[in-house]
PDB file of N, CA and C in Angstrom:
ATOM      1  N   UNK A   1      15.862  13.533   7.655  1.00  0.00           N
ATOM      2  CA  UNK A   1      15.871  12.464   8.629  1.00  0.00           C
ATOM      3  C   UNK A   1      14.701  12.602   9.607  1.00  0.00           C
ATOM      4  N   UNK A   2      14.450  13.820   9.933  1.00  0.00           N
ATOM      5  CA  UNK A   2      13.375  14.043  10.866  1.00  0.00           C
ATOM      6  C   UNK A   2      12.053  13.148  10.480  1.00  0.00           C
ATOM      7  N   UNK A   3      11.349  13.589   9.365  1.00  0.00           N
ATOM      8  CA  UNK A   3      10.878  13.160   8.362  1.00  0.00           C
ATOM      9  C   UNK A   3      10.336  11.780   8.259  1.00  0.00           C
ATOM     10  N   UNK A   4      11.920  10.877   8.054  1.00  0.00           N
ATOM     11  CA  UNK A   4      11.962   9.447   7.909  1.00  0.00           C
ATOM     12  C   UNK A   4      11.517   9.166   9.138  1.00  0.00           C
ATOM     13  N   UNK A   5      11.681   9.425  10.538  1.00  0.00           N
ATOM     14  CA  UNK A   5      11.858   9.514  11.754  1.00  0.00           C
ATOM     15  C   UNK A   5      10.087   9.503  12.051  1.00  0.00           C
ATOM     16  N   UNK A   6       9.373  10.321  11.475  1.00  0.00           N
ATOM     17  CA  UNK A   6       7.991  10.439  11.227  1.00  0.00           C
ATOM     18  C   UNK A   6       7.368   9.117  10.962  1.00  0.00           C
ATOM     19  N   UNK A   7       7.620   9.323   9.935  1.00  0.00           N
ATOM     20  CA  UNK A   7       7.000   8.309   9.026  1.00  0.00           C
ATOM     21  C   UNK A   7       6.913   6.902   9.726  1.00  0.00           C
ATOM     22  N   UNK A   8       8.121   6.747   9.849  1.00  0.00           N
ATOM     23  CA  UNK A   8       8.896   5.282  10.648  1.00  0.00           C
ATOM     24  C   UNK A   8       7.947   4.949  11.852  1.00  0.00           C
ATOM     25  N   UNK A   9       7.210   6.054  12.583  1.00  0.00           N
ATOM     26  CA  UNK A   9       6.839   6.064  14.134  1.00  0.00           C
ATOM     27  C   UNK A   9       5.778   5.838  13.749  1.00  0.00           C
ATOM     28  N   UNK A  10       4.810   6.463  12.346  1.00  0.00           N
ATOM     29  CA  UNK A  10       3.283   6.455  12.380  1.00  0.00           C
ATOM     30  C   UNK A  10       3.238   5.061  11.625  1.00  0.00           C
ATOM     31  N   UNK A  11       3.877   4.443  10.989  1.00  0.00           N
ATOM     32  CA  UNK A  11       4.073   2.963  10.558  1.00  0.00           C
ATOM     33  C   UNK A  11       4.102   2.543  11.660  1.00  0.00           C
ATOM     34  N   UNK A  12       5.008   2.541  12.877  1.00  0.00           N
ATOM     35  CA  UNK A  12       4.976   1.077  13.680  1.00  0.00           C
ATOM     36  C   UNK A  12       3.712   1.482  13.757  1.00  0.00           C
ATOM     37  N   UNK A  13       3.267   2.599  14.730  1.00  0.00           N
ATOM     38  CA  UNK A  13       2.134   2.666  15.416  1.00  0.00           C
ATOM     39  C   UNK A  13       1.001   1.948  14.850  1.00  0.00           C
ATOM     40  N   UNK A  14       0.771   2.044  12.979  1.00  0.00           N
ATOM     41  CA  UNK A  14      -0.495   1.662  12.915  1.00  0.00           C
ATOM     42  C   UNK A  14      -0.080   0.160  12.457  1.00  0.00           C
ATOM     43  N   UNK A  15       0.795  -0.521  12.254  1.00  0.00           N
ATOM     44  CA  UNK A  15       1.031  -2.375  12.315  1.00  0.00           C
ATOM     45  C   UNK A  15       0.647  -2.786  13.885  1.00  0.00           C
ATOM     46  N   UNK A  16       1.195  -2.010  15.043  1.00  0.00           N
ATOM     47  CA  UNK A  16       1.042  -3.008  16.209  1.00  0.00           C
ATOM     48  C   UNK A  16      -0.305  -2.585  16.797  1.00  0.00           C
ATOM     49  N   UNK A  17      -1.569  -1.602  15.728  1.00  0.00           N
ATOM     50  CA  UNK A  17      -2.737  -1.662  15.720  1.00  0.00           C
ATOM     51  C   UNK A  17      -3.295  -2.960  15.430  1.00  0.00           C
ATOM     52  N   UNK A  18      -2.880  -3.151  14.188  1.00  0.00           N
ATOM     53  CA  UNK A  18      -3.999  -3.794  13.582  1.00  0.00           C
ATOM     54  C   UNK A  18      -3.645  -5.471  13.462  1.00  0.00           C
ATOM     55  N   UNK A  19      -4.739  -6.440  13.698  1.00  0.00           N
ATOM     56  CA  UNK A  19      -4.873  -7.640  14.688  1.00  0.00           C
ATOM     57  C   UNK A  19      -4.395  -8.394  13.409  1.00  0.00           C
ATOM     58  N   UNK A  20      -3.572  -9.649  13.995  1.00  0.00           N
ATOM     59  CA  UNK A  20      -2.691 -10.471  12.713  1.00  0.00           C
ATOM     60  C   UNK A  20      -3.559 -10.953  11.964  1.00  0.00           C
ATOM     61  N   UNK A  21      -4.690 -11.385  12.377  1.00  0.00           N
ATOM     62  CA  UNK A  21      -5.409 -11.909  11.206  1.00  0.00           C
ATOM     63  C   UNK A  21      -6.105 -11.299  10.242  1.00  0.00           C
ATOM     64  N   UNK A  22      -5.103  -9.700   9.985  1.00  0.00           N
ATOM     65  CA  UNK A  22      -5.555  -8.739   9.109  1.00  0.00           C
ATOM     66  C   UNK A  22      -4.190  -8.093   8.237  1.00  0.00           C
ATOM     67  N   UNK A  23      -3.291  -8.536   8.899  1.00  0.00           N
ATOM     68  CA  UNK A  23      -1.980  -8.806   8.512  1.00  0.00           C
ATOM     69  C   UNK A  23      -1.839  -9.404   7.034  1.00  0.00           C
ATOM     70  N   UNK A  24      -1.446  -8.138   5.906  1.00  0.00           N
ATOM     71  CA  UNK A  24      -1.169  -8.635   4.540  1.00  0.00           C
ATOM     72  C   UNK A  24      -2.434  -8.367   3.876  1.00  0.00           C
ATOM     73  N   UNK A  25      -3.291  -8.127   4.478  1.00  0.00           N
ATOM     74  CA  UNK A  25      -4.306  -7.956   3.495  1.00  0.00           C
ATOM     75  C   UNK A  25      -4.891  -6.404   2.972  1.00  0.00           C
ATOM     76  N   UNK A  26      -5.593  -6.338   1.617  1.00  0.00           N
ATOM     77  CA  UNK A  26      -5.607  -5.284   1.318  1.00  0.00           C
ATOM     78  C   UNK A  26      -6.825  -4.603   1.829  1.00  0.00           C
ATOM     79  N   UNK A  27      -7.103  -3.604   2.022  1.00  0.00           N
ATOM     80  CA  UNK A  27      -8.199  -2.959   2.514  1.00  0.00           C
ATOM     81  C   UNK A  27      -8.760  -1.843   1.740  1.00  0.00           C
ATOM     82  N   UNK A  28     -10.219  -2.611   1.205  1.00  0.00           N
ATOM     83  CA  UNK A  28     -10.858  -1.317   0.053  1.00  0.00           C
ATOM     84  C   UNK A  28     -12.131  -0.747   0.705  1.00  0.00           C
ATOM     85  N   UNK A  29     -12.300   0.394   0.363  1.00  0.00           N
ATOM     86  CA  UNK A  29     -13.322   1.147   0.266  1.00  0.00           C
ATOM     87  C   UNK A  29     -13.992   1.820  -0.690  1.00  0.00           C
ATOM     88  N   UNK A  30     -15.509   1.812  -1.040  1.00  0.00           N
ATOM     89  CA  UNK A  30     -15.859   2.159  -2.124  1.00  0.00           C
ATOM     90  C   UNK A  30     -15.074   1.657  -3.401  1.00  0.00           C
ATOM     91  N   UNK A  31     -14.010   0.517  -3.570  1.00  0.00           N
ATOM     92  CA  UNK A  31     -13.640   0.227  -4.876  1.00  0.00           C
ATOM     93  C   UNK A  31     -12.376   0.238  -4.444  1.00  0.00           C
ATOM     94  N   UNK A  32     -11.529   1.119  -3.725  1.00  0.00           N
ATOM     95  CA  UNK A  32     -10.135   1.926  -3.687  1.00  0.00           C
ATOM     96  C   UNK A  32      -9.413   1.324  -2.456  1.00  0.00           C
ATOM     97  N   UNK A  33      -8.208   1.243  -2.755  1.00  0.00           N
ATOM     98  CA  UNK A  33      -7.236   0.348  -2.095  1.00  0.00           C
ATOM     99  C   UNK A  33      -6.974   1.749  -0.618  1.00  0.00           C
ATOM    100  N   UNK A  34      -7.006   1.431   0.702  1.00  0.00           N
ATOM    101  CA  UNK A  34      -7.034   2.671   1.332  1.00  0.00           C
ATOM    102  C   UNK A  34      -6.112   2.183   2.489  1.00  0.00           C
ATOM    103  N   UNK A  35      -5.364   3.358   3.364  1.00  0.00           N
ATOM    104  CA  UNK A  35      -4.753   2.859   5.038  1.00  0.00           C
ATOM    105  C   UNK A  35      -6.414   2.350   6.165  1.00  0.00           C
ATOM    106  N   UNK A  36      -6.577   1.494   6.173  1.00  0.00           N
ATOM    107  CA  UNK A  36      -7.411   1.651   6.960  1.00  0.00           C
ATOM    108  C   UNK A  36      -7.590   2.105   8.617  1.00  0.00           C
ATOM    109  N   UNK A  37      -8.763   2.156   9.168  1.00  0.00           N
ATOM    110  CA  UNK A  37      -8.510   2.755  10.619  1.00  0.00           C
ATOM    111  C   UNK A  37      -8.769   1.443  11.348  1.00  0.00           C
ATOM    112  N   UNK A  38      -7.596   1.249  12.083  1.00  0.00           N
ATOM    113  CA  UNK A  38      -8.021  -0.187  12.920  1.00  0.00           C
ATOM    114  C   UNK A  38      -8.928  -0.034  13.944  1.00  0.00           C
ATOM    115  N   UNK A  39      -9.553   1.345  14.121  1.00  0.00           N
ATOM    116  CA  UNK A  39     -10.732   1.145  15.355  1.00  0.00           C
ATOM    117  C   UNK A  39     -11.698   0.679  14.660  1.00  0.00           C
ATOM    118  N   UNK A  40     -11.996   0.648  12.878  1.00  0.00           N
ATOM    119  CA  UNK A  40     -13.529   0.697  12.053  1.00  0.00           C
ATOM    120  C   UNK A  40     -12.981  -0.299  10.646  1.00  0.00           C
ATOM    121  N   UNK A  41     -11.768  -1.391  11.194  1.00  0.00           N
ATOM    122  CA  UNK A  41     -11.945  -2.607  10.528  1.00  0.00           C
ATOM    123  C   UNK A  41     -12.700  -3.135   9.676  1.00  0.00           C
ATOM    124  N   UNK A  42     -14.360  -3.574  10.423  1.00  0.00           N
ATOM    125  CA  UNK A  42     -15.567  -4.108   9.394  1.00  0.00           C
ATOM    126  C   UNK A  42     -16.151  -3.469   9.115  1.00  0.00           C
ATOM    127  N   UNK A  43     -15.430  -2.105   8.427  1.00  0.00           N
ATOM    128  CA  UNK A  43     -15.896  -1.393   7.153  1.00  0.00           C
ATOM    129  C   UNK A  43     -15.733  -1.599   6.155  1.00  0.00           C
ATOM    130  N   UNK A  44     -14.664  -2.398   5.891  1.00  0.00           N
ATOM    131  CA  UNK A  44     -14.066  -2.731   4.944  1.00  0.00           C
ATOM    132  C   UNK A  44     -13.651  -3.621   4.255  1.00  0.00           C
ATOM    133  N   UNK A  45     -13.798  -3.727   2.711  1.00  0.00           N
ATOM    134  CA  UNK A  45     -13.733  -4.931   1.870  1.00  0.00           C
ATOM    135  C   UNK A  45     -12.302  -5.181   2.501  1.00  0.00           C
ATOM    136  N   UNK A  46     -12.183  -6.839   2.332  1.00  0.00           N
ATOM    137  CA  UNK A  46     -10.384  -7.080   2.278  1.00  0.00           C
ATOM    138  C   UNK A  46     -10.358  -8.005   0.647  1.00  0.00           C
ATOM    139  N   UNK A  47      -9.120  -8.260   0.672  1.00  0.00           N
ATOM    140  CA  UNK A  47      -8.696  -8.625  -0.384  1.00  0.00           C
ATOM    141  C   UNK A  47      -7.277  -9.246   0.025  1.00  0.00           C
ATOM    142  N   UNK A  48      -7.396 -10.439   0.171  1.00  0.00           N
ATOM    143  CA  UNK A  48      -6.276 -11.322   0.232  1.00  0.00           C
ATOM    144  C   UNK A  48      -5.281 -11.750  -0.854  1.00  0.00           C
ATOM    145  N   UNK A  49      -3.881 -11.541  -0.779  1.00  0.00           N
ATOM    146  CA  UNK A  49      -3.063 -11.851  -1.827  1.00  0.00           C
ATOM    147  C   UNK A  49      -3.058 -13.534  -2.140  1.00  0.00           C
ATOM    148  N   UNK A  50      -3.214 -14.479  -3.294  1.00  0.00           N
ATOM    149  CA  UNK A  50      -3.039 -15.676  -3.581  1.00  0.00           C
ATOM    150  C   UNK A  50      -2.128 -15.765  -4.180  1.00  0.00           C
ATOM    151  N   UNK A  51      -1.323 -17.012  -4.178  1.00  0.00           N
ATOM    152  CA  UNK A  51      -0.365 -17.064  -5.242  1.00  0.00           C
ATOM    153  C   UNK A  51      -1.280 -17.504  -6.967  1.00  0.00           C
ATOM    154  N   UNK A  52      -0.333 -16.719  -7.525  1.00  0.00           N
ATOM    155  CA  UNK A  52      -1.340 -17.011  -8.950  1.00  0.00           C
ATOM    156  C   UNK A  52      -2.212 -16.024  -8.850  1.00  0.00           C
ATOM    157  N   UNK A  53      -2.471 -15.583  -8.248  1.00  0.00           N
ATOM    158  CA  UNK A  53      -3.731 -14.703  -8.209  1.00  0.00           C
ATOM    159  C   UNK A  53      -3.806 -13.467  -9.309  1.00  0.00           C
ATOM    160  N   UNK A  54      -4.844 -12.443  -9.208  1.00  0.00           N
ATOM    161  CA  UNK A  54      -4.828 -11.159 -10.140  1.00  0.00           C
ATOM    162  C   UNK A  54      -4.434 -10.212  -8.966  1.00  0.00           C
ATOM    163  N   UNK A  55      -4.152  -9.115  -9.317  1.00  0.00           N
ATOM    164  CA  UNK A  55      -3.703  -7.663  -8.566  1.00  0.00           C
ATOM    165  C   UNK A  55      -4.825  -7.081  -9.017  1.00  0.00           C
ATOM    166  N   UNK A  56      -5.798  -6.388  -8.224  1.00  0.00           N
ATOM    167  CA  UNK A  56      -6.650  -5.911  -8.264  1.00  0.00           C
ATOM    168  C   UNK A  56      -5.909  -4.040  -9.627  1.00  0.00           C
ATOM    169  N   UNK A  57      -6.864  -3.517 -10.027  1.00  0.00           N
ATOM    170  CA  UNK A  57      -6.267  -3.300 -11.183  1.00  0.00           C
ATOM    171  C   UNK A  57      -6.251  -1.545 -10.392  1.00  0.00           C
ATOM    172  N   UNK A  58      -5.762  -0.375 -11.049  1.00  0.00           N
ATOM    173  CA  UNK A  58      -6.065   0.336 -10.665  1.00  0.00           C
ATOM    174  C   UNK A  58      -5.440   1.557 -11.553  1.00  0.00           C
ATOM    175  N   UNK A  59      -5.995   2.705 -12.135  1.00  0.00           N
ATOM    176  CA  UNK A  59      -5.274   3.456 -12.850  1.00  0.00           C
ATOM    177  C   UNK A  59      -4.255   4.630 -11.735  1.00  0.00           C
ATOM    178  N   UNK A  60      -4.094   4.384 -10.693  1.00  0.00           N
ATOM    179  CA  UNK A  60      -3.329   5.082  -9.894  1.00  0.00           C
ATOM    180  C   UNK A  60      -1.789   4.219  -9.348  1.00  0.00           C
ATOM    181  N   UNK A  61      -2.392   2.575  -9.732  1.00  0.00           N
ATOM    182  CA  UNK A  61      -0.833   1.666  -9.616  1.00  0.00           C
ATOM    183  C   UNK A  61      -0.130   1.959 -11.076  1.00  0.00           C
ATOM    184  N   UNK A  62      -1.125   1.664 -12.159  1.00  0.00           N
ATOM    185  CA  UNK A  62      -0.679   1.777 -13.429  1.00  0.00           C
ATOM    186  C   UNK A  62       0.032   3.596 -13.476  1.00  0.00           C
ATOM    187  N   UNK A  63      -0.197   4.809 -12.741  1.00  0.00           N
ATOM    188  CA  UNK A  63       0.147   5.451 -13.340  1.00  0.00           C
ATOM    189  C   UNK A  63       1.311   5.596 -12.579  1.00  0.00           C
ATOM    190  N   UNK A  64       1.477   5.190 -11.194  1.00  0.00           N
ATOM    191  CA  UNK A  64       2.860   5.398 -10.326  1.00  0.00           C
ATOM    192  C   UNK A  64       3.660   3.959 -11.213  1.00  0.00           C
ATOM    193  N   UNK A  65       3.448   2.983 -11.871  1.00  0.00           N
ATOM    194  CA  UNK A  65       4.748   2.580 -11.776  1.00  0.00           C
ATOM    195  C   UNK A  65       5.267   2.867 -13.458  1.00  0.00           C
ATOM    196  N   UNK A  66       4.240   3.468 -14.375  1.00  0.00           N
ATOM    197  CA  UNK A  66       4.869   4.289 -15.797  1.00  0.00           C
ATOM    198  C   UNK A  66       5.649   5.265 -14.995  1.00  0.00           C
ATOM    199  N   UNK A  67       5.203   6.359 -14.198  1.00  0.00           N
ATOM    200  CA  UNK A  67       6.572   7.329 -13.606  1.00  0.00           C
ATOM    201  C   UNK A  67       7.641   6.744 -12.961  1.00  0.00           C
ATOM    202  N   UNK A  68       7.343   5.724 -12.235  1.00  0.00           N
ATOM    203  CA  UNK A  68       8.832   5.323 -11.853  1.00  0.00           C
ATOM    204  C   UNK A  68       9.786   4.285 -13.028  1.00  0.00           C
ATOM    205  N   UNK A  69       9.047   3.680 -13.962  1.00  0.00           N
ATOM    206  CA  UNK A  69       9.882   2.951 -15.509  1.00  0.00           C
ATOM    207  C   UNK A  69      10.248   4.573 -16.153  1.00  0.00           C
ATOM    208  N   UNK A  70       9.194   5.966 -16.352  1.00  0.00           N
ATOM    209  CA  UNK A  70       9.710   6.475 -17.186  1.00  0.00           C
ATOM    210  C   UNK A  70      11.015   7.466 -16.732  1.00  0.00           C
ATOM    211  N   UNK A  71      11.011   7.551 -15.269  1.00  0.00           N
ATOM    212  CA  UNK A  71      12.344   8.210 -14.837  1.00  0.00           C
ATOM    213  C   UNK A  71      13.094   7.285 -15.048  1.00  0.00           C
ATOM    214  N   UNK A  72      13.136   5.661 -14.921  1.00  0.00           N
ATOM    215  CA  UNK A  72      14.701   5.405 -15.161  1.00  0.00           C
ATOM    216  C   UNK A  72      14.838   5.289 -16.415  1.00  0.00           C
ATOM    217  N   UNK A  73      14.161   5.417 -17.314  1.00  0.00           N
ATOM    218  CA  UNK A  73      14.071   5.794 -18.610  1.00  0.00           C
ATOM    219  C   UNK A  73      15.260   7.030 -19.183  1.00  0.00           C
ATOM    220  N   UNK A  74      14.356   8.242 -18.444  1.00  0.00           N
ATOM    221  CA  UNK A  74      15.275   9.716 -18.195  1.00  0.00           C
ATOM    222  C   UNK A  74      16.279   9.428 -17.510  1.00  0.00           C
ATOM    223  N   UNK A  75      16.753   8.381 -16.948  1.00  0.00           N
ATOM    224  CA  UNK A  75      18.438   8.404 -16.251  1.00  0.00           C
ATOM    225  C   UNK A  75      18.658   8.796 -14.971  1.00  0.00           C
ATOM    226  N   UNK A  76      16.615   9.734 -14.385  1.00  0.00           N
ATOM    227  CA  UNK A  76      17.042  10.183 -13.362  1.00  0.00           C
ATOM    228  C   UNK A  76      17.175   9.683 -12.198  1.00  0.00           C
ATOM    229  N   UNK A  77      16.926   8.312 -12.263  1.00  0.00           N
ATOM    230  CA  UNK A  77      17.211   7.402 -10.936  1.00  0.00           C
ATOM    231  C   UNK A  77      17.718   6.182 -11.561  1.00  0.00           C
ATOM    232  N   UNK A  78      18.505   5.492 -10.551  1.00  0.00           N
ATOM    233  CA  UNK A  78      19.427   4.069 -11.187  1.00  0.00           C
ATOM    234  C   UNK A  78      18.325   2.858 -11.351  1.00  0.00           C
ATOM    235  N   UNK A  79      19.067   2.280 -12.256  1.00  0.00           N
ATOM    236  CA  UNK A  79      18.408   0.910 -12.093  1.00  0.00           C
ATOM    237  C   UNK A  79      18.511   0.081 -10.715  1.00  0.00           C
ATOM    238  N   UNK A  80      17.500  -0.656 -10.254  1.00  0.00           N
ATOM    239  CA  UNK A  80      18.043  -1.458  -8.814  1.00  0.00           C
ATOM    240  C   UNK A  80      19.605  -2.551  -9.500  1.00  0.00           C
TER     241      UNK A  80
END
């Protein structure tokens, strides 16, 4: 819980950073989807979600969501 408690605090902190009209969008660097630093903003590519659109591609989305299909695969976590 402590932990969650962490996490939870350095999330608000960096949303009621960063200015709404940056709100939802993705933030790349060098190629790579990253947390950005809201003091150094226009460093960085954005990438706005469209409907219809493509998901920018990435062998690190592709490999987190084969581990999370192949554990519920293994049984070791439930289906939603």
């Amino acid at each position: 819980m402590k932990r969650l408690h962490e996490v939870l605090t350095e999330a608000e902190a960096f949303v009621t950073c960063i200015p709404t009209d940056k709100v939802g969008l993705l933030f790349l660097k060098q190629g790579h989807v990253v947390q950005p630093d809201p003091e150094r903003l226009d460093e960085y590519q954005t990438h706005a979600g469209q409907r219809l659109g493509h998901w920018p591609s990435s062998a690190q989305i592709d490999a987190a969501m084969f581990e999370r299909y192949n554990k519920k695969l293994d049984g070791n976590e439930p289906n939603p």
